[in-house]
N, C-alpha and C. Protein backbone atom coordinates (compact mmCIF):
# COMPACT_ATOMS: atom_id res chain seq x y z
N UNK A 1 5.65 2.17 -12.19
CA UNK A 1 6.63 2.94 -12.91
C UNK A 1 7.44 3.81 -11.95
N UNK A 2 8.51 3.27 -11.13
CA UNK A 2 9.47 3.84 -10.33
C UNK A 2 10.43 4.44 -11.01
N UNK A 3 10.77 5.14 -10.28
CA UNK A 3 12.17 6.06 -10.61
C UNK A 3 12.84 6.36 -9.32
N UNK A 4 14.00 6.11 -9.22
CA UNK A 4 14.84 6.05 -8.11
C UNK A 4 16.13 6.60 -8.52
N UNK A 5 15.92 7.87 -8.27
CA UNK A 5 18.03 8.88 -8.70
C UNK A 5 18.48 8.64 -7.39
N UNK A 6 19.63 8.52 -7.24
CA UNK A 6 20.98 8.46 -6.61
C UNK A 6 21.86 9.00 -6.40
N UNK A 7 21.83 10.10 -5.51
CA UNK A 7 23.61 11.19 -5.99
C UNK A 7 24.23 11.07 -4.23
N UNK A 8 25.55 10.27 -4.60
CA UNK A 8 26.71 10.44 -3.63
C UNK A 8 27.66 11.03 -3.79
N UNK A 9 28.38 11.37 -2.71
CA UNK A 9 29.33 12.58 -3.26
C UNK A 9 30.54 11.55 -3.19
N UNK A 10 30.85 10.46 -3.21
CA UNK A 10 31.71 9.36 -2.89
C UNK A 10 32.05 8.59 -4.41
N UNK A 11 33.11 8.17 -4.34
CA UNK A 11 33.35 7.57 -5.78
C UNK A 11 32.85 5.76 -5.89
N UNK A 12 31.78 5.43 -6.83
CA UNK A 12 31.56 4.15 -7.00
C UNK A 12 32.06 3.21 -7.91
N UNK A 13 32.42 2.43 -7.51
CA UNK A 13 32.96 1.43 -8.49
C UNK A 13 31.89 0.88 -9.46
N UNK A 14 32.35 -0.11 -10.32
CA UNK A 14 31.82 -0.79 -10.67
C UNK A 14 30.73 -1.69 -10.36
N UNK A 15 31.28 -2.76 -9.21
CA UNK A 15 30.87 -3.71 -8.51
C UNK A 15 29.97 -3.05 -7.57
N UNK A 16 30.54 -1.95 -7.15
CA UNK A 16 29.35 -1.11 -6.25
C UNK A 16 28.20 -0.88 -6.98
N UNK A 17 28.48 0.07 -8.32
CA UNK A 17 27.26 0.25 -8.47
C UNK A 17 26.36 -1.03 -9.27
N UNK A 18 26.81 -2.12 -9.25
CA UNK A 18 25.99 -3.47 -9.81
C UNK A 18 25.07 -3.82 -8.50
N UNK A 19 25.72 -3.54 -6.91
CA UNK A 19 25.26 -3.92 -6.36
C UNK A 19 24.49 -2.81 -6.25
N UNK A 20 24.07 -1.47 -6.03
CA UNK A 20 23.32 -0.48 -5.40
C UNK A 20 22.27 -0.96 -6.86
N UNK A 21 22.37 -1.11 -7.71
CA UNK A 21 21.05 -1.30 -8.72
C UNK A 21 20.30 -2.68 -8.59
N UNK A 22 20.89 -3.68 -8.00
CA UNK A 22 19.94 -4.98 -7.81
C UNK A 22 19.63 -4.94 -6.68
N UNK A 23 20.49 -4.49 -5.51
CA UNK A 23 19.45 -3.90 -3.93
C UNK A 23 18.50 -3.39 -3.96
N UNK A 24 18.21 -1.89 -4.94
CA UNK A 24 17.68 -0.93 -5.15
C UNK A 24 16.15 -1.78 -5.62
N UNK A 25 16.62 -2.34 -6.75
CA UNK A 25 15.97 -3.69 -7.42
C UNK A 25 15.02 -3.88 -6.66
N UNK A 26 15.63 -4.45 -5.46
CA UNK A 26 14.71 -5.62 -4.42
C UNK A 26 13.83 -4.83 -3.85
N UNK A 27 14.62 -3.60 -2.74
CA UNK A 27 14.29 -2.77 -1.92
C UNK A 27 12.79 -2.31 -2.76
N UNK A 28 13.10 -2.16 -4.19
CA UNK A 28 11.45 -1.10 -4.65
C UNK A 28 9.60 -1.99 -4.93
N UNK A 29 10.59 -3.92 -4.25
CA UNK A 29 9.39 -4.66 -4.08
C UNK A 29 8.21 -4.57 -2.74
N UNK A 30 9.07 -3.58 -1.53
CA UNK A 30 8.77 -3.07 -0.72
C UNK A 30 7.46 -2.49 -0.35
N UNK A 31 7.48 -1.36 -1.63
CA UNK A 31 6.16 -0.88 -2.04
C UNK A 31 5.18 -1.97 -3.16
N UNK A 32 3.79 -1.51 -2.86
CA UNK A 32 3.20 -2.06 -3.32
C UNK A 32 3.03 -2.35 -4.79
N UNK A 33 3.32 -3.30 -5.49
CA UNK A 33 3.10 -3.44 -6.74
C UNK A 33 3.78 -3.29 -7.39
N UNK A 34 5.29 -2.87 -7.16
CA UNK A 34 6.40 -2.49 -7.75
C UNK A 34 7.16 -3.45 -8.06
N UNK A 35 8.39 -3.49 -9.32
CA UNK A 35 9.03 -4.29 -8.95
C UNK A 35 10.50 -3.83 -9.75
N UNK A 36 11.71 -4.34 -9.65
CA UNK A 36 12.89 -4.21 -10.77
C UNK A 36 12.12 -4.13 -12.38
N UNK A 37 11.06 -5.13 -12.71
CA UNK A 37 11.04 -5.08 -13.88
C UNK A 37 10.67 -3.74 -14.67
N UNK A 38 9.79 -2.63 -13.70
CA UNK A 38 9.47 -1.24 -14.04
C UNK A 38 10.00 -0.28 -13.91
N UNK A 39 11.49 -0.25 -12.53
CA UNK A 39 12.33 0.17 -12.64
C UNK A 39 13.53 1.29 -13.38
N UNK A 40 13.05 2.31 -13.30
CA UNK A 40 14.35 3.64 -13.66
C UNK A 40 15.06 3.63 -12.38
N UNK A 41 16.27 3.66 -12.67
CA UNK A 41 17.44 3.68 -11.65
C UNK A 41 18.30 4.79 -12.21
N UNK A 42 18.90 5.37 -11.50
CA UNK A 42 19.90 6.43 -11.81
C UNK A 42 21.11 6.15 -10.72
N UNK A 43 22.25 6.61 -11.11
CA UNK A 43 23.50 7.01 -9.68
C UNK A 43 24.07 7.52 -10.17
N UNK A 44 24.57 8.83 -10.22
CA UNK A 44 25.33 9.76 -10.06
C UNK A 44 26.55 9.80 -8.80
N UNK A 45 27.74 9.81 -9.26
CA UNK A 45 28.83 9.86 -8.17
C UNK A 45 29.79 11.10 -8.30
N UNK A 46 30.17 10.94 -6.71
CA UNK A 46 31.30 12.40 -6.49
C UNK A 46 30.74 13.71 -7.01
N UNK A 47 28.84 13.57 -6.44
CA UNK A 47 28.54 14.96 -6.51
C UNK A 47 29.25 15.95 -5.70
N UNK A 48 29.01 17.39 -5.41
CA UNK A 48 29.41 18.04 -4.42
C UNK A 48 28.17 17.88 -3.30
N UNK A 49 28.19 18.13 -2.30
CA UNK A 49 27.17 17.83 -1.22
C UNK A 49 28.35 18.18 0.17
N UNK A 50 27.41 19.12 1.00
CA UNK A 50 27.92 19.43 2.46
C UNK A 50 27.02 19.45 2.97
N UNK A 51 27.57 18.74 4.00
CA UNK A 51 26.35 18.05 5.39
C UNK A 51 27.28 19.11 6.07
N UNK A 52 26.51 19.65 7.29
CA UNK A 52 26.87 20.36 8.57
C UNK A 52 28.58 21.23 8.11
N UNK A 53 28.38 21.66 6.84
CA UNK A 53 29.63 22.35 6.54
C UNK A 53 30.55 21.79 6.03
N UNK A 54 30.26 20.30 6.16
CA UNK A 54 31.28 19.46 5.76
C UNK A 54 31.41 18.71 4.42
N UNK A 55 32.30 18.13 3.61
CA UNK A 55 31.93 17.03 2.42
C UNK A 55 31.90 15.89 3.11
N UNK A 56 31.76 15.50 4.17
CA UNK A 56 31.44 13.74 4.59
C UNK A 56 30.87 13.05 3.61
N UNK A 57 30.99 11.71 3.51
CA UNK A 57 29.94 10.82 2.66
C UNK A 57 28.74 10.81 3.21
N UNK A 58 27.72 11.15 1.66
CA UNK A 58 26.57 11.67 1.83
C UNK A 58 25.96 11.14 0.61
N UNK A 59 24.79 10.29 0.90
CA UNK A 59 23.78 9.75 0.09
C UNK A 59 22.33 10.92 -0.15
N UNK A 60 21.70 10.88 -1.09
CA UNK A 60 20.74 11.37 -1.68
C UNK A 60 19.99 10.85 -2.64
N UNK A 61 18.94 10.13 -2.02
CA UNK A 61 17.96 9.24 -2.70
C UNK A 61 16.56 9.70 -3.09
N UNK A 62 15.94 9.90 -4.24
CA UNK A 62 14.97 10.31 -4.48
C UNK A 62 14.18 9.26 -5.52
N UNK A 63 12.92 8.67 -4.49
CA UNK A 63 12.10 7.58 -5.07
C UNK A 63 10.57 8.30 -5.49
N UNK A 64 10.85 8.15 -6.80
CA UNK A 64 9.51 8.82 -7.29
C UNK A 64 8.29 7.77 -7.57
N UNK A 65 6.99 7.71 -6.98
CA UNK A 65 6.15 6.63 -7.78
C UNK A 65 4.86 7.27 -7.90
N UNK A 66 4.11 6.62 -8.87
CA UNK A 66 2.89 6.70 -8.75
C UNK A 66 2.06 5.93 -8.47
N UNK A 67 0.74 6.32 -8.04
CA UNK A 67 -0.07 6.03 -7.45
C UNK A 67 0.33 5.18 -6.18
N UNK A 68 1.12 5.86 -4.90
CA UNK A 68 0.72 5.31 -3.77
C UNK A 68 0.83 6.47 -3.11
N UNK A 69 -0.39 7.24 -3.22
CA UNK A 69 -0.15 8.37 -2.39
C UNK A 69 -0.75 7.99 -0.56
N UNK A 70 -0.57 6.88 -0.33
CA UNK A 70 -0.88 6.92 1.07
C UNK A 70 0.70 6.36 1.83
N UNK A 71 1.62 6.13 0.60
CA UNK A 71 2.87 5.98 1.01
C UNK A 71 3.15 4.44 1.81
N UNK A 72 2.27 3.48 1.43
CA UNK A 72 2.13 2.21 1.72
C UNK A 72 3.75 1.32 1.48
N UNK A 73 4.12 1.29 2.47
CA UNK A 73 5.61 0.53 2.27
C UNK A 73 6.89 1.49 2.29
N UNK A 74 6.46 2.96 2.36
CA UNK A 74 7.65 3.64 2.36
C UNK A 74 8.41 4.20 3.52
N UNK A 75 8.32 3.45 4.53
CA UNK A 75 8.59 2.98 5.51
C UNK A 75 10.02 2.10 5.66
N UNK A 76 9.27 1.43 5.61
CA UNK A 76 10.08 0.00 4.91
C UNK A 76 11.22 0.00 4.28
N UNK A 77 11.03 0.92 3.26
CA UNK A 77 11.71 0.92 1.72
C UNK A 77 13.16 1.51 2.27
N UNK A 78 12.56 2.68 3.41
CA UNK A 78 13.16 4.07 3.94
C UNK A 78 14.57 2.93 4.41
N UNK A 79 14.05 2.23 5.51
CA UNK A 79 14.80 1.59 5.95
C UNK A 79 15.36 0.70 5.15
N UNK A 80 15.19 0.08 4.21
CA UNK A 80 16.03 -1.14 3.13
C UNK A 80 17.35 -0.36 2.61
N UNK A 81 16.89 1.11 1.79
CA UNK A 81 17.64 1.73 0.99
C UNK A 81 18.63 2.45 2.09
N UNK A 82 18.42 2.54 3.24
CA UNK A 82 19.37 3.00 4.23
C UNK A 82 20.21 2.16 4.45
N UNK A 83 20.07 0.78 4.83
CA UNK A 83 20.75 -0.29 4.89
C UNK A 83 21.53 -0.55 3.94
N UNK A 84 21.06 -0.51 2.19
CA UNK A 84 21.73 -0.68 1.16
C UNK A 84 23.38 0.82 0.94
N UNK A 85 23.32 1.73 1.24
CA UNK A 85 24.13 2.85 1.15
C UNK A 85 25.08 2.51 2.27
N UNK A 86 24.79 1.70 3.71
CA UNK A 86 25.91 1.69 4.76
C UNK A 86 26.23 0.59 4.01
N UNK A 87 26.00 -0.34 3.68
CA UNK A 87 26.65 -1.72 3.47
C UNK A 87 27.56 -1.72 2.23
N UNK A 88 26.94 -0.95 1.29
CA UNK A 88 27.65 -0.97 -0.58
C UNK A 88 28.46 0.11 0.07
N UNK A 89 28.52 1.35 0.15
CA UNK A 89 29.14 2.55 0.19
C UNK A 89 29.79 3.32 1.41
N UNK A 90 29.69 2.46 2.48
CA UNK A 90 30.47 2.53 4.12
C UNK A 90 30.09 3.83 4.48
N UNK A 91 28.27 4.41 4.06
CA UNK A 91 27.70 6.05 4.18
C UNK A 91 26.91 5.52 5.53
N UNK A 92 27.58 6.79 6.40
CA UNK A 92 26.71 6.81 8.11
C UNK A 92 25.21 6.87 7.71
N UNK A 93 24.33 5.80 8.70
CA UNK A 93 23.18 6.04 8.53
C UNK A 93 22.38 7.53 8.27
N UNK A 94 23.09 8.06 9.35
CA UNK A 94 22.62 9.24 9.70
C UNK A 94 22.87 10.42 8.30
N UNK A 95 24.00 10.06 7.08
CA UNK A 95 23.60 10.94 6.17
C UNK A 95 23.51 10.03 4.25
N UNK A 96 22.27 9.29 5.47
CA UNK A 96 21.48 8.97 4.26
C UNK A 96 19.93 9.50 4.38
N UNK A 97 19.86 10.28 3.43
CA UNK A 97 18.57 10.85 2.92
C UNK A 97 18.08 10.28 1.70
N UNK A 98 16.53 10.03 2.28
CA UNK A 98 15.43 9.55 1.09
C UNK A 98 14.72 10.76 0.88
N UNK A 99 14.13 10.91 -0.22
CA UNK A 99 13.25 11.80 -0.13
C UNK A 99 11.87 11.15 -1.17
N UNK A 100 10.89 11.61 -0.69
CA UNK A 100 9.72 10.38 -1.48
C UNK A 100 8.76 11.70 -2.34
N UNK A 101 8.32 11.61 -3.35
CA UNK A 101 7.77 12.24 -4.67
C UNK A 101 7.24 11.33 -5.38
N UNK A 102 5.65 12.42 -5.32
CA UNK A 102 4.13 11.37 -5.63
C UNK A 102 3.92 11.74 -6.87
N UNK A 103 4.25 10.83 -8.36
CA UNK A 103 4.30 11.44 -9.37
C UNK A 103 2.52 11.55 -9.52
N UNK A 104 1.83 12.71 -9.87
CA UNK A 104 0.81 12.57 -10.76
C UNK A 104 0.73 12.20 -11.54
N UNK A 105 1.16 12.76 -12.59
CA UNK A 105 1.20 12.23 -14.54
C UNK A 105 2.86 12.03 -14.44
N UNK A 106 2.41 10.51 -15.48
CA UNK A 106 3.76 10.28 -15.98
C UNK A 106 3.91 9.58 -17.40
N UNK A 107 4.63 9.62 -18.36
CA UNK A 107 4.70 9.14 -19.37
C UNK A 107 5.93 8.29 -19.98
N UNK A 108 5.52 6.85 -20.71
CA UNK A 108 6.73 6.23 -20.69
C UNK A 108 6.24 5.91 -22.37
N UNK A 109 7.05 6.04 -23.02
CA UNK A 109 6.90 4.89 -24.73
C UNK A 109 5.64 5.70 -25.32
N UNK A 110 5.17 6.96 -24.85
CA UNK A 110 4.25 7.75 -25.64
C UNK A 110 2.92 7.41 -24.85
N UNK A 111 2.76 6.26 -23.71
CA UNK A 111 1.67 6.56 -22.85
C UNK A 111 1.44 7.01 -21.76
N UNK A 112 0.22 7.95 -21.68
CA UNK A 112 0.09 8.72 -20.54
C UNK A 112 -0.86 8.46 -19.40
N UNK A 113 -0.17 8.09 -18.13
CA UNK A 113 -0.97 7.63 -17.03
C UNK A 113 -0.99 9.35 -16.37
N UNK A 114 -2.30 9.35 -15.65
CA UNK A 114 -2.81 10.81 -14.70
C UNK A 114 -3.53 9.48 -13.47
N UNK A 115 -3.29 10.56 -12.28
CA UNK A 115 -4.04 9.86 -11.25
C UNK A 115 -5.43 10.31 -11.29
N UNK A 116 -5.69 11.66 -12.14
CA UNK A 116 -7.26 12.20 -11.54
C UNK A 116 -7.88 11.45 -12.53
């Protein structure tokens, strides 16, 4: 049960964002056990965001999962979803940020998974 938000401060198209959600897709097979079919996706565009004072294009990725708190594949992933933001969205490697969040409890359709 992934969750993956998205906020660029850059304007996305259409076609862009078809492609950043079936990359995203692939990229979250990375980690273990995951796949598109469990998938929450979010993107948010033309947030505000300043890097080094500046508005440059700027990605902000936040992949939430549970149960891999040893972070198995997020590595990997780091690098896929970096690749996916220069290629869809012409964003410098360098201001693409992931940030990774180990859900404990989470609830979907009224059931409740806990890791303890």
């Amino acid at each position: 049960m992934p969750f993956i938000m998205t906020k660029v401060n850059v304007p996305v198209g259409t076609a862009q964002e078809v492609q950043l959600k079936a990359r995203l897709g692939k990229a979250i097979e990375l980690l273990p056990g995951l796949s598109e079919k469990y998938l929450l996706a979010g993107i948010e565009q033309n947030c505000r965001f300043y890097l080094r004072g500046d508005s440059e294009p700027v990605a902000y990725i936040e992949a939430s999962v549970f149960g891999n708190e040893q972070h198995i594949g997020c590595e990997d992933f780091a690098v896929a979803v970096t690749k996916i933001f220069v290629d869809v969205l012409n964003i410098s490697p360098q201001n693409v940020y992931v940030k990774f969040s180990d859900i404990a409890a989470w609830s979907v359709g009224g059931m409740f998974f806990d890791r303890g």
